[in-house]
N, C-alpha and C. Protein backbone atom coordinates (compact mmCIF):
# COMPACT_ATOMS: atom_id res chain seq x y z
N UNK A 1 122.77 93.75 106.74
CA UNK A 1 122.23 95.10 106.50
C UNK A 1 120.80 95.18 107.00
N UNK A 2 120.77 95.94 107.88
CA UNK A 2 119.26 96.34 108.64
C UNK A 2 118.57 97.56 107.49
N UNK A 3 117.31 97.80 108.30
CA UNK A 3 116.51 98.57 107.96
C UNK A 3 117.21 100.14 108.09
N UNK A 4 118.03 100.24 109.09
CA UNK A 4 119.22 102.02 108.97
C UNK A 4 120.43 101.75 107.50
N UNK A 5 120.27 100.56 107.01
CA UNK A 5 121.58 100.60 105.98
C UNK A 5 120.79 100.58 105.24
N UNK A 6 119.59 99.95 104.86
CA UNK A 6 118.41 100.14 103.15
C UNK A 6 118.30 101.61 103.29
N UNK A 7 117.67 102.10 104.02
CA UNK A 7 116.93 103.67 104.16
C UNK A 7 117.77 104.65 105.04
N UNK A 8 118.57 105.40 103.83
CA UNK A 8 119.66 106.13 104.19
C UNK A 8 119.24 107.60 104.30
N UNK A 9 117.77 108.18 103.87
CA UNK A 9 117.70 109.33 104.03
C UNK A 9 116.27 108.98 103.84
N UNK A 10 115.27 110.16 104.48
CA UNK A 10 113.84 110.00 104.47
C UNK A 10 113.52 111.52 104.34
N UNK A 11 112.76 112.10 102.62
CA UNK A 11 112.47 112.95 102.06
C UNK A 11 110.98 113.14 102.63
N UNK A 12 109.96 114.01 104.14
CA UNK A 12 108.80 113.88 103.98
C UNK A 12 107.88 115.11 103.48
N UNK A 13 106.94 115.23 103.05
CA UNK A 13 106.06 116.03 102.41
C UNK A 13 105.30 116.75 103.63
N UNK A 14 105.15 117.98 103.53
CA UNK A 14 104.62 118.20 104.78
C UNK A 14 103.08 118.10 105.27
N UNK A 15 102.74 119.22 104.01
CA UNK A 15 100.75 118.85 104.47
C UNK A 15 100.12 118.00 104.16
N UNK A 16 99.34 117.25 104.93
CA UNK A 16 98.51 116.18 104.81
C UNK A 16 99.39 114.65 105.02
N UNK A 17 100.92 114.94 105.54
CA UNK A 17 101.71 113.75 106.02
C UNK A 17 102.19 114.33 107.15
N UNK A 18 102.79 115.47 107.36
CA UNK A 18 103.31 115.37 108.92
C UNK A 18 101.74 116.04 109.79
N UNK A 19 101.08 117.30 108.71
CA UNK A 19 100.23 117.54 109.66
C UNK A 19 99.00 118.01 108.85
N UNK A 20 97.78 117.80 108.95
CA UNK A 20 96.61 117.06 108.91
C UNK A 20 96.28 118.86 108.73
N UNK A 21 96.77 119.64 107.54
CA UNK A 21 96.14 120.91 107.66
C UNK A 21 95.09 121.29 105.68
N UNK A 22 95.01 119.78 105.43
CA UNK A 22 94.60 120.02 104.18
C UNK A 22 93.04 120.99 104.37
N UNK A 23 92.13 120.17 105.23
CA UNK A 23 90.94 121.39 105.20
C UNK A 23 90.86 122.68 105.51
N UNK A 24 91.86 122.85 106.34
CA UNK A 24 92.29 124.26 106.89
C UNK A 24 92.76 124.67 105.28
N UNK A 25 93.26 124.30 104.64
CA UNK A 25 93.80 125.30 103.02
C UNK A 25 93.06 125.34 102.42
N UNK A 26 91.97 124.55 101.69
CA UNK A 26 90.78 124.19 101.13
C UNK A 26 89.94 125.56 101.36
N UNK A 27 89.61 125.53 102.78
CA UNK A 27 88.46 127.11 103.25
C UNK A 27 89.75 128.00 102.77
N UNK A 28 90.62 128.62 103.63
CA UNK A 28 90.71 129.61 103.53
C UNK A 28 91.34 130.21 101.86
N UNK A 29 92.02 129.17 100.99
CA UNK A 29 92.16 129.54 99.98
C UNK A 29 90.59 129.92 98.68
N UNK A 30 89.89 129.10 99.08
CA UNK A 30 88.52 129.08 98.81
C UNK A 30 88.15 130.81 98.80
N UNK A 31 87.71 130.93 100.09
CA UNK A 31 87.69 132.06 100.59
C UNK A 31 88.20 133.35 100.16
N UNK A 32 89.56 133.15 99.86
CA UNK A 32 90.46 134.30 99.81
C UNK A 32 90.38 134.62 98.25
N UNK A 33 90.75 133.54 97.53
CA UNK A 33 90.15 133.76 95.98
C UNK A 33 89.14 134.56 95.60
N UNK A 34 88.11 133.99 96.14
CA UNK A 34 86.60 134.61 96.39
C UNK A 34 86.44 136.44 96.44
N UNK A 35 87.28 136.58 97.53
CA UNK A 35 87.56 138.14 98.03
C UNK A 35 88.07 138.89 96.79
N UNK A 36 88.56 138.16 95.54
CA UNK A 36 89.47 139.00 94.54
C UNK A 36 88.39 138.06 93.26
N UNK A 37 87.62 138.05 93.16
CA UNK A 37 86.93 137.78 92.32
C UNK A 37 87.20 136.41 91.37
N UNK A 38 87.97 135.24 92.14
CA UNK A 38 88.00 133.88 91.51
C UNK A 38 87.43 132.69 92.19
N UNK A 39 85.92 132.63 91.42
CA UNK A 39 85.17 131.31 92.31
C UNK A 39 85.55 129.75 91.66
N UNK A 40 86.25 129.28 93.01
CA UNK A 40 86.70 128.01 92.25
C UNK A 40 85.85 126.89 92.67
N UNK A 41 85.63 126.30 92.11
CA UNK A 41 84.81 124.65 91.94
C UNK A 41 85.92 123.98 92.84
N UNK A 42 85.10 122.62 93.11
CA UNK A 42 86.16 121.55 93.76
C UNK A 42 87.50 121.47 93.12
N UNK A 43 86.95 121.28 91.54
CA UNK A 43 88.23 120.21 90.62
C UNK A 43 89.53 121.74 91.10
N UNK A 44 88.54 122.53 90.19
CA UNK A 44 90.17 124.42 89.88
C UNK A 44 90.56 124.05 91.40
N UNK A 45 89.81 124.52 92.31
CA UNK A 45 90.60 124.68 93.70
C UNK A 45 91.73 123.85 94.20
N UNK A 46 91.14 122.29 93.74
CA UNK A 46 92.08 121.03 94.01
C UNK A 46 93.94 121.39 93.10
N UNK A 47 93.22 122.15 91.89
CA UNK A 47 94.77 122.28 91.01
C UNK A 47 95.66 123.47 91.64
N UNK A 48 94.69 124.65 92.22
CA UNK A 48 95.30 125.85 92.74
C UNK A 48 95.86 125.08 93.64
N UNK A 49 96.27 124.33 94.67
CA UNK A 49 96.47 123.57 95.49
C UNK A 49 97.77 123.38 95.40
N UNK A 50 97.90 122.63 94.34
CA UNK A 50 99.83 121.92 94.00
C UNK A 50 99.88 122.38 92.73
N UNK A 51 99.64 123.40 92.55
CA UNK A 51 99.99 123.92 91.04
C UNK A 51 100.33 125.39 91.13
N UNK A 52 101.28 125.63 89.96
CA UNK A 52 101.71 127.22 89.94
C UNK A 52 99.82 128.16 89.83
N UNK A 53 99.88 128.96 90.43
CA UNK A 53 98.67 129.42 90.10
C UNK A 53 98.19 130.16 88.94
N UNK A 54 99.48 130.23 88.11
CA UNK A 54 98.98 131.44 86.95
C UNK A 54 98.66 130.12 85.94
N UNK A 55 99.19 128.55 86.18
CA UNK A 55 99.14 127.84 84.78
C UNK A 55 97.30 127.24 85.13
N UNK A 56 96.93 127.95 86.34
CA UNK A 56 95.16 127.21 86.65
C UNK A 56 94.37 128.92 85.79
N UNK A 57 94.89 129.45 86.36
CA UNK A 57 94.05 130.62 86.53
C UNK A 57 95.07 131.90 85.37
N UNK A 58 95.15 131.91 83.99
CA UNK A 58 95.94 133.12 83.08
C UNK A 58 95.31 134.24 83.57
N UNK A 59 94.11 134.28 84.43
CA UNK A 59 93.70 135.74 83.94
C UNK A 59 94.54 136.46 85.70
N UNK A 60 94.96 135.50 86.39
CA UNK A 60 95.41 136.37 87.11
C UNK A 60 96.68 137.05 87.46
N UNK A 61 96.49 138.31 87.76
CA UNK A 61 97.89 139.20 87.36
C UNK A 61 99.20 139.24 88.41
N UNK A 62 99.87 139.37 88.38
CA UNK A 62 101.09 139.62 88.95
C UNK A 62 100.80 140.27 90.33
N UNK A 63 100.15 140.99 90.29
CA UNK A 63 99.50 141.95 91.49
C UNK A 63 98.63 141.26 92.20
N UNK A 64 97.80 140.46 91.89
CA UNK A 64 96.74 139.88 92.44
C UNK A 64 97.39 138.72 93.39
N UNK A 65 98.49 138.43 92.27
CA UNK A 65 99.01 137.02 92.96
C UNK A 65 99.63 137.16 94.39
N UNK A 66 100.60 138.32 94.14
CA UNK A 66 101.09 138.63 95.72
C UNK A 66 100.39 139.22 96.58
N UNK A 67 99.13 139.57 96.19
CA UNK A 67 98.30 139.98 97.81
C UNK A 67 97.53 138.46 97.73
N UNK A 68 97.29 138.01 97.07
CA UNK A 68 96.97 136.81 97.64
C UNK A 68 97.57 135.82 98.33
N UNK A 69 98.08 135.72 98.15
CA UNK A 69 99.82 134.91 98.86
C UNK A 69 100.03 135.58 100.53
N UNK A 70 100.19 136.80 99.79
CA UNK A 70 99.87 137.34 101.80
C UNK A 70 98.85 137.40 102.59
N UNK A 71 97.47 137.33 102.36
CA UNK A 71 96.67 137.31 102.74
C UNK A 71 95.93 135.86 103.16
N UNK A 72 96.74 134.84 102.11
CA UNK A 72 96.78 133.60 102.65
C UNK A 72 97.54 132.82 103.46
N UNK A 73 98.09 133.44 103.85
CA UNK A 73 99.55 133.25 104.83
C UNK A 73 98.76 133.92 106.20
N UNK A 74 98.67 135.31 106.16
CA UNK A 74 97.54 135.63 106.95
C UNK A 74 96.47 135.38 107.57
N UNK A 75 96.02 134.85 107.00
CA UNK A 75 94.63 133.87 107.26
C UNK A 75 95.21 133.00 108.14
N UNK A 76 95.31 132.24 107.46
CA UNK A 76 95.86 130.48 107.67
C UNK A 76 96.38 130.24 108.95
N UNK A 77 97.86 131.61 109.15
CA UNK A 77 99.44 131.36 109.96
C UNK A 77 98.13 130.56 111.83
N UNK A 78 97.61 131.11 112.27
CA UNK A 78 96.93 130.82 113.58
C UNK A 78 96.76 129.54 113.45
N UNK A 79 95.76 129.12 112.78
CA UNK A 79 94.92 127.66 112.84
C UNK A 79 96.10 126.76 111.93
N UNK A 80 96.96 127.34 111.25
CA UNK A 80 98.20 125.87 110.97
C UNK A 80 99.04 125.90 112.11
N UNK A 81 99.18 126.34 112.61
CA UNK A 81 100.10 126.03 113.67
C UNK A 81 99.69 125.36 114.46
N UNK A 82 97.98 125.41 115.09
CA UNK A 82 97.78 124.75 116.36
C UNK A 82 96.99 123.14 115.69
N UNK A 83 96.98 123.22 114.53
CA UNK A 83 96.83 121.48 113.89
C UNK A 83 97.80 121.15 114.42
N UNK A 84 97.33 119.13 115.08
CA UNK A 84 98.34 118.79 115.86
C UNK A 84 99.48 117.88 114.18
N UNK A 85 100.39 117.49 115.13
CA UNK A 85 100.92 116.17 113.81
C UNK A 85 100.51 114.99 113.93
N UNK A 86 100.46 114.61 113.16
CA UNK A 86 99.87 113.31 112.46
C UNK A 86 100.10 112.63 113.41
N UNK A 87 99.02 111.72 113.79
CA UNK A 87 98.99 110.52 115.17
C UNK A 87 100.33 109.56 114.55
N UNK A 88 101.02 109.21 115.50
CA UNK A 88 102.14 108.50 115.07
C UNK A 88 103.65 109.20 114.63
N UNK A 89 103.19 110.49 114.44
CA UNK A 89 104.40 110.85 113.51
C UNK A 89 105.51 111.49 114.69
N UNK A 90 105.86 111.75 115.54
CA UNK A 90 106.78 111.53 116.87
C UNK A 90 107.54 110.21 117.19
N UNK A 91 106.56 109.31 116.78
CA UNK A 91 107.58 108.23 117.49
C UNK A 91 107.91 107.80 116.39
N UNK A 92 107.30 107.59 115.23
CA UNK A 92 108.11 107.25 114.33
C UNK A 92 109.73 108.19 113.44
N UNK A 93 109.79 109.30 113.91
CA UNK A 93 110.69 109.82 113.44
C UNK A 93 111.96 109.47 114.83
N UNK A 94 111.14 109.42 116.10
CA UNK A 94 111.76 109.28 117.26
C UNK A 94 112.72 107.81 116.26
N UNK A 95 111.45 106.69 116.35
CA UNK A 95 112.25 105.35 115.54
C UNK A 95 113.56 105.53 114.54
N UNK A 96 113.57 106.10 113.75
CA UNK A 96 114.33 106.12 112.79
C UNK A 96 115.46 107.58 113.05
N UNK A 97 115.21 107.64 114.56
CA UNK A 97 116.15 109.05 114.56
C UNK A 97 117.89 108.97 114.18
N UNK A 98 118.05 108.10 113.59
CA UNK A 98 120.09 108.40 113.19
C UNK A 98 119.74 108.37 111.80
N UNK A 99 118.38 108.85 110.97
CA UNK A 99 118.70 108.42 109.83
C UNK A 99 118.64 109.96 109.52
N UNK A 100 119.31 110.66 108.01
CA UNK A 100 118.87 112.50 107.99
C UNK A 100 117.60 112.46 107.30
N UNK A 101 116.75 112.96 107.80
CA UNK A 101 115.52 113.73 107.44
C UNK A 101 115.58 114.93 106.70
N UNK A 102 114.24 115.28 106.15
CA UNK A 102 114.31 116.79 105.42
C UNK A 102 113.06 116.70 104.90
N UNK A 103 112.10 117.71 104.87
CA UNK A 103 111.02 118.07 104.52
C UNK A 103 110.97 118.95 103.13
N UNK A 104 110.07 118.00 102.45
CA UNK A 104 110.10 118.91 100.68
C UNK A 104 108.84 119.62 100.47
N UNK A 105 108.70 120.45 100.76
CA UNK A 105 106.88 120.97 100.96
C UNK A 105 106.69 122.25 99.31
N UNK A 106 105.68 121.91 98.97
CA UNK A 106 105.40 123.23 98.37
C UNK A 106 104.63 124.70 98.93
N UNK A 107 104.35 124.55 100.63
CA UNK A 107 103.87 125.11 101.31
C UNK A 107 105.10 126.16 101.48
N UNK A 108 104.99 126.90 102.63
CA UNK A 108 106.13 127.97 102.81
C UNK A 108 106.94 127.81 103.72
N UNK A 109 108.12 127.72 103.88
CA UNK A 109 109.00 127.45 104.54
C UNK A 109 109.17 128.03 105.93
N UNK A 110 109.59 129.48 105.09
CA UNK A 110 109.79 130.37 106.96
C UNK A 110 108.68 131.05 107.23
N UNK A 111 107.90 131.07 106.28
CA UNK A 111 106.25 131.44 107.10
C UNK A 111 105.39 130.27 107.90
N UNK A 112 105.22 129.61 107.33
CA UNK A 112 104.63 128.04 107.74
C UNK A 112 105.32 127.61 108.33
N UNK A 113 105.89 126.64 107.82
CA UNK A 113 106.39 125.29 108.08
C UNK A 113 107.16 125.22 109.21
N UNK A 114 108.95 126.31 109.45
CA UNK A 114 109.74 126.44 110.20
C UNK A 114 109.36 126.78 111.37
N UNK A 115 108.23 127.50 111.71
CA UNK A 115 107.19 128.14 112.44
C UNK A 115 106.66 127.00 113.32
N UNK A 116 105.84 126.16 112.22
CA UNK A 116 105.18 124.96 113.24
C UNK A 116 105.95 123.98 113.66
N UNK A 117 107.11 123.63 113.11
CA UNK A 117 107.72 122.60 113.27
C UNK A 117 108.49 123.59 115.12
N UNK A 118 108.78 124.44 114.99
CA UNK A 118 109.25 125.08 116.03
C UNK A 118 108.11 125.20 116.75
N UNK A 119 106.94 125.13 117.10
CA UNK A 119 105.67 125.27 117.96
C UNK A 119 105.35 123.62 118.53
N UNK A 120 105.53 123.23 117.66
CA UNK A 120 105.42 121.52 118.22
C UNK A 120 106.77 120.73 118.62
N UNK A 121 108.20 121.15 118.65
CA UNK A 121 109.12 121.14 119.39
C UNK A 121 109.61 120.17 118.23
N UNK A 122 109.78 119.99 116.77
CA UNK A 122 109.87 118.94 115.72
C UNK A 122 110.97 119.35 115.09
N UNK A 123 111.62 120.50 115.07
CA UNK A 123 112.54 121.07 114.49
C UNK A 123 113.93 120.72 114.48
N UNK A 124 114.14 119.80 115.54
CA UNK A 124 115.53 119.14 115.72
C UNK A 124 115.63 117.62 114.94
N UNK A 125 114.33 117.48 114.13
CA UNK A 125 114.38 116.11 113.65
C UNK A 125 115.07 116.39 111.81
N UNK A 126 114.96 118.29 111.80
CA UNK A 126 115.24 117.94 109.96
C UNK A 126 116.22 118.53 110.25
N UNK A 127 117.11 118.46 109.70
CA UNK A 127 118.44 119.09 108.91
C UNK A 127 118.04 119.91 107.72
N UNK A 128 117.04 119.77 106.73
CA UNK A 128 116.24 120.37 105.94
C UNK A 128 115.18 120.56 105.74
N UNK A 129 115.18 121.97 105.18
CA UNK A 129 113.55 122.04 105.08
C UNK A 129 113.71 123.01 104.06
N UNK A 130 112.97 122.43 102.53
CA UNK A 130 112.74 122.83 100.94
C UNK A 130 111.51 123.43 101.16
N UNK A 131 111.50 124.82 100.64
CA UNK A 131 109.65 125.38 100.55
C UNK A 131 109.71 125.46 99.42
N UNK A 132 108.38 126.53 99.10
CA UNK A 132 107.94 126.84 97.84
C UNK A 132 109.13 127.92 97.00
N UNK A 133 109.80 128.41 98.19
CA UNK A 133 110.25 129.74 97.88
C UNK A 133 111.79 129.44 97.40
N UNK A 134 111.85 127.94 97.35
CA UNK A 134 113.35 127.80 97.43
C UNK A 134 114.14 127.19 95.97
N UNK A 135 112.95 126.46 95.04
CA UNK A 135 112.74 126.39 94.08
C UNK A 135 112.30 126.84 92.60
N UNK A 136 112.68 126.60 91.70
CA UNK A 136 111.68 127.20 90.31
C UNK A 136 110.98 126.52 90.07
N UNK A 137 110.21 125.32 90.19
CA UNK A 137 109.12 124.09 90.02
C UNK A 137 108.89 123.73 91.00
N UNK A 138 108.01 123.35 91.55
CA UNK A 138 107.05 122.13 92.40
C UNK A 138 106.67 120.46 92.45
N UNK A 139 106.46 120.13 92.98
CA UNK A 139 106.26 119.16 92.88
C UNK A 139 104.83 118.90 92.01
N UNK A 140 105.19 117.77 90.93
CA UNK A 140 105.70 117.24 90.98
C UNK A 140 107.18 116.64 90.12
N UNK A 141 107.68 118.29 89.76
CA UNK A 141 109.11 118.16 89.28
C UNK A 141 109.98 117.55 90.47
N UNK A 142 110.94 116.99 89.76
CA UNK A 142 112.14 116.31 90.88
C UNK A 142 112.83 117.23 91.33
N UNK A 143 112.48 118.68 90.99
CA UNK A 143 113.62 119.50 91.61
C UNK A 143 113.62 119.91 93.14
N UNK A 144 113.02 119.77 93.58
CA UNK A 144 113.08 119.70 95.16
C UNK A 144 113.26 119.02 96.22
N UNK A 145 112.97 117.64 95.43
CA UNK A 145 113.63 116.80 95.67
C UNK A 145 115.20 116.56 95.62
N UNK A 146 115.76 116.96 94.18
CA UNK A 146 116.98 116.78 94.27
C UNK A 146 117.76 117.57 94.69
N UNK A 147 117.32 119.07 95.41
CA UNK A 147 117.41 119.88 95.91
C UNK A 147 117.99 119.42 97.87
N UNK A 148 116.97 118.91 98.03
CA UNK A 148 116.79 118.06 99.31
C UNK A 148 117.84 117.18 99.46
N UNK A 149 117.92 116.33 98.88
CA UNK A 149 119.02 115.47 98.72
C UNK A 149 120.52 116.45 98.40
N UNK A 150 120.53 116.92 97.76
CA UNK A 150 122.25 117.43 97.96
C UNK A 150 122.42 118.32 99.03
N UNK A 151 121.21 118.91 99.54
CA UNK A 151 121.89 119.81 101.17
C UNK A 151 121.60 119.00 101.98
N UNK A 152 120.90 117.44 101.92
CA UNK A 152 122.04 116.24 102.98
C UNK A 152 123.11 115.79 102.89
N UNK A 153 123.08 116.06 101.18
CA UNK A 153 124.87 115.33 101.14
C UNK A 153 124.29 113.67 101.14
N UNK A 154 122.66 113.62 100.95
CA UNK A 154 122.07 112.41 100.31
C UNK A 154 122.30 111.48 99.14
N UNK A 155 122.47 110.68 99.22
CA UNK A 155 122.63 109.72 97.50
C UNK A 155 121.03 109.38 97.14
N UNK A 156 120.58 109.32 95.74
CA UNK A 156 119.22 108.73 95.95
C UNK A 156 118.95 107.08 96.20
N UNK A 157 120.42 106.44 96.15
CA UNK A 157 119.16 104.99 96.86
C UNK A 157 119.72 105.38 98.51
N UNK A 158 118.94 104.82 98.60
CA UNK A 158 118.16 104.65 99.80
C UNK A 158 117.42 105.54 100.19
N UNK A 159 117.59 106.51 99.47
CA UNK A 159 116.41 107.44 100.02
C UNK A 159 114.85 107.25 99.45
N UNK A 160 114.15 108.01 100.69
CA UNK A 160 112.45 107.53 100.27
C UNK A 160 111.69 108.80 100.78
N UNK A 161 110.55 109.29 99.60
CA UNK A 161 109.80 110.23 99.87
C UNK A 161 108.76 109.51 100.06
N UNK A 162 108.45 110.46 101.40
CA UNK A 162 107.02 110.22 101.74
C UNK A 162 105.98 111.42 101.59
N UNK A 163 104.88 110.71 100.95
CA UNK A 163 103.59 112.01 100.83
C UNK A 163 102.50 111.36 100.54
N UNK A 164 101.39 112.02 100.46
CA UNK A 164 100.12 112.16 100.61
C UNK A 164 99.17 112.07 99.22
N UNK A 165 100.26 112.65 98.42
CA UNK A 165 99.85 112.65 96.71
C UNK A 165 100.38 112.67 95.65
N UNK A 166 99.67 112.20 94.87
CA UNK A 166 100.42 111.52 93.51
C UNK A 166 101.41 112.46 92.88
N UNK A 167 101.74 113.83 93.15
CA UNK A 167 102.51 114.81 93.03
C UNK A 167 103.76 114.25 93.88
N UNK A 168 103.62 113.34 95.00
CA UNK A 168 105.03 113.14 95.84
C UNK A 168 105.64 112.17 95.45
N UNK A 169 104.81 111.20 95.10
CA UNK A 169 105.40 109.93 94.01
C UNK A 169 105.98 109.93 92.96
N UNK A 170 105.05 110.94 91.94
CA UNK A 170 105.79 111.42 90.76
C UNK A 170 107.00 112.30 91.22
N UNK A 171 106.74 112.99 91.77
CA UNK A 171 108.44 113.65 92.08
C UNK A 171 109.68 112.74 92.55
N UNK A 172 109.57 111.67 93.31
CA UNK A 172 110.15 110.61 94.06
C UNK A 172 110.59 110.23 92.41
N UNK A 173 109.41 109.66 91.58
CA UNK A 173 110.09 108.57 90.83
C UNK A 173 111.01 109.82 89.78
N UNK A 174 110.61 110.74 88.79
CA UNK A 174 111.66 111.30 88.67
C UNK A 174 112.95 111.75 89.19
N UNK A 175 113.15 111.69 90.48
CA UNK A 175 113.94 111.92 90.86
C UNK A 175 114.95 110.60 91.09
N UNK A 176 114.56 109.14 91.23
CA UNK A 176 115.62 108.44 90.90
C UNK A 176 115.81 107.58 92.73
N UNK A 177 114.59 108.06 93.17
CA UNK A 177 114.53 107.56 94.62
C UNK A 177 113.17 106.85 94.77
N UNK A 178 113.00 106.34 95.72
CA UNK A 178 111.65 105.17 95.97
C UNK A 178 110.61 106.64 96.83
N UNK A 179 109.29 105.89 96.85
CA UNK A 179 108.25 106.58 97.43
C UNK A 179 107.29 105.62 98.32
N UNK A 180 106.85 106.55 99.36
CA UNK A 180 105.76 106.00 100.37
C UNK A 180 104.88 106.45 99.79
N UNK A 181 103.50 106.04 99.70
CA UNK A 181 102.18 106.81 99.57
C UNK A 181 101.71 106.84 100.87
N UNK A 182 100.91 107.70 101.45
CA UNK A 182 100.82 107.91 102.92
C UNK A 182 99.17 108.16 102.88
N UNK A 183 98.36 107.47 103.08
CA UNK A 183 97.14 107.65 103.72
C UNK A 183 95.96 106.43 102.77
N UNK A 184 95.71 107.68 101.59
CA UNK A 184 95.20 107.05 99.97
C UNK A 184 95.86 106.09 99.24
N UNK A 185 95.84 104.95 99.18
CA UNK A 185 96.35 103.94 98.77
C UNK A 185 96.20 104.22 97.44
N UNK A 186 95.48 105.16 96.57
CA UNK A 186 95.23 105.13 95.15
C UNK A 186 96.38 106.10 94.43
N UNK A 187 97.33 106.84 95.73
CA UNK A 187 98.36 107.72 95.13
C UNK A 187 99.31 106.97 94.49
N UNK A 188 99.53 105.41 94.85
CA UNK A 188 100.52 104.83 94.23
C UNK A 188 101.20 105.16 95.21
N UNK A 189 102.75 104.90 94.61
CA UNK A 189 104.35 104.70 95.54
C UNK A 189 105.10 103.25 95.58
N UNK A 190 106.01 103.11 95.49
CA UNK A 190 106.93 101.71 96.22
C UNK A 190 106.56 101.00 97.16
N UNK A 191 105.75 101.45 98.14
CA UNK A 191 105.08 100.95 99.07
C UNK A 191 103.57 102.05 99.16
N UNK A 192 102.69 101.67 100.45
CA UNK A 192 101.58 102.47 100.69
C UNK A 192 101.18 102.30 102.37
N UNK A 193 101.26 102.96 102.77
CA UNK A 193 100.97 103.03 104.59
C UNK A 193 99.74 103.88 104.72
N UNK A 194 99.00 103.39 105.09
CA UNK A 194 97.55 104.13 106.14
C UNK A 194 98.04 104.66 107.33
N UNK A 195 99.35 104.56 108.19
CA UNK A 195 99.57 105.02 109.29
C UNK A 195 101.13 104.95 109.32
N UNK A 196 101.60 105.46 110.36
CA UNK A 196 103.14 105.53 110.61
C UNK A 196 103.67 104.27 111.13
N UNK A 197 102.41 103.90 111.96
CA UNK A 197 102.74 102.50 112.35
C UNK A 197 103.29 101.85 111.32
N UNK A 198 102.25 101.61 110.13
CA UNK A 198 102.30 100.27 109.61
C UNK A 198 103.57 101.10 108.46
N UNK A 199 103.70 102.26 108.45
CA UNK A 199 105.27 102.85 107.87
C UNK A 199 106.32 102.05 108.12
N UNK A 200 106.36 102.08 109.41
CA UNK A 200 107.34 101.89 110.20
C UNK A 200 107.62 100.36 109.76
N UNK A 201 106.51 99.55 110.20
CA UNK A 201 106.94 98.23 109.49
C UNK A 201 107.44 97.92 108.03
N UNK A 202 106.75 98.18 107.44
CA UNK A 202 106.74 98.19 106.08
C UNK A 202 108.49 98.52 105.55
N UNK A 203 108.81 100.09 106.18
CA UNK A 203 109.95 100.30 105.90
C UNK A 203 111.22 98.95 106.27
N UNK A 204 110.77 98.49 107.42
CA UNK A 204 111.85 96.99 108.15
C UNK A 204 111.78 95.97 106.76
N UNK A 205 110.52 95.84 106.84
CA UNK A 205 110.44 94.67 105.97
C UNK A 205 111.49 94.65 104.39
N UNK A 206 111.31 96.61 103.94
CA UNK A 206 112.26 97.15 102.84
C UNK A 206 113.66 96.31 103.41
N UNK A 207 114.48 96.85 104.56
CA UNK A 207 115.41 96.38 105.44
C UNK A 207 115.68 95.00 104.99
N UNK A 208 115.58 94.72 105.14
CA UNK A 208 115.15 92.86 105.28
C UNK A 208 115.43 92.38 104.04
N UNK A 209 114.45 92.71 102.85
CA UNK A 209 114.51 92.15 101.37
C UNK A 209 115.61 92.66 100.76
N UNK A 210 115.59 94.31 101.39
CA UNK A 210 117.72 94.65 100.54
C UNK A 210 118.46 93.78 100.79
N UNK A 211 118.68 93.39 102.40
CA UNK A 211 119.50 92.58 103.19
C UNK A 211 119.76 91.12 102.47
N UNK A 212 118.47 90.66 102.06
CA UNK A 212 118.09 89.07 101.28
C UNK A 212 119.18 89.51 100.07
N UNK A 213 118.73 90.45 99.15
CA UNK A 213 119.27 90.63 98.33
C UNK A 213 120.83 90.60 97.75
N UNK A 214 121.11 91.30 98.83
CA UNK A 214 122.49 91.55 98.83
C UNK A 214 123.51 89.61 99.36
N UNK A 215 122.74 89.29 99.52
CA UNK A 215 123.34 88.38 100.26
C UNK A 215 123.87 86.87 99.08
């Protein structure tokens, strides 16, 4: 048993693992808050981030929320698209191309995501793609995860989420599947990669010790 029989499906996270658009959200959500009268500090902004926004912010209303949402979509749609992907992240999906992929993002699906992945020619690598819009929780509930996994027709072993933050790990481990941490070694995960490269290895080496195992 190789490294394609350990790692039977690969769950990845999109911002800040396939593409490098965290400062680009930072300003313009910053910004856009701002315009409707909510000045957020580092820490609030960091939670508006991967969090429902009404459990950061009660005072804001139903109304507020959806022009903000469009107006941040607005903003943003130009400069996320032309962020490139992550150095490495082509050939490594190129590497592992017979395995099914699927992207679990709390970002937006057919505004964002489907968009860029179609601008950078990446779109033939998922079979799925989970947004914000497709779920009732976020990460880091397992539900999008396990979401992900049954429109592959995925089992959870062998499958492995990869992300950027401790929100992708915790979702991974509730969900009953292993995790990459991808950049920050302090997010935790089953493993931890600074690059796709050393992904890439790391994942063989997984390969290898199932293989020992089983044997």
């Amino acid at each position: 048993m190789g490294v394609r029989e350990a790692v039977t499906g690969l769950l990845f996270d999109f911002d800040g693992t396939i593409a490098d658009t965290a400062q680009i959200w930072r300003q313009v959500t910053r910004r856009c808050f701002a315009a409707r009268g909510f000045e957020l500090d580092d820490r609030t902004l960091s939670r508006v981030l991967v969090s429902e926004w009404r459990e950061v912010l009660p005072a804001l209303s139903d109304a507020d929320a959806v022009a903000l949402e469009n107006e941040l979509v607005g903003s943003i749609h130009s400069a996320y698209l032309e962020c490139p992907p992550t150095r490495g992240f082509e050939h490594f999906v190129e590497q592992f191309s017979d395995i099914p992929k699927a992207i679990v993002t709390s970002s937006y699906r057919e505004r964002l995501v489907v968009p860029y992945l179609r601008r950078h020619g990446l779109n033939h690598h998922f079979s799925v793609v989970v947004g914000s819009e497709d779920t009732t929780y976020l990460k880091p509930s397992p539900e999008p995860i396990l979401l992900a996994l049954r429109l592959l027709n995925a089992s959870p072993r062998g499958a492995w989420m990869i992300g950027d933050s401790p929100a992708d790990v915790m979702a991974a481990r509730s969900a009953g599947i292993r995790s990459a941490g991808f950049g920050d070694p302090t997010i935790g995960g089953d493993i931890v990669a600074n690059s796709f490269q050393a992904l890439a290895r790391l994942l063989g080496a997984v390969g290898a010790e199932d293989e020992h195992r089983t044997q």
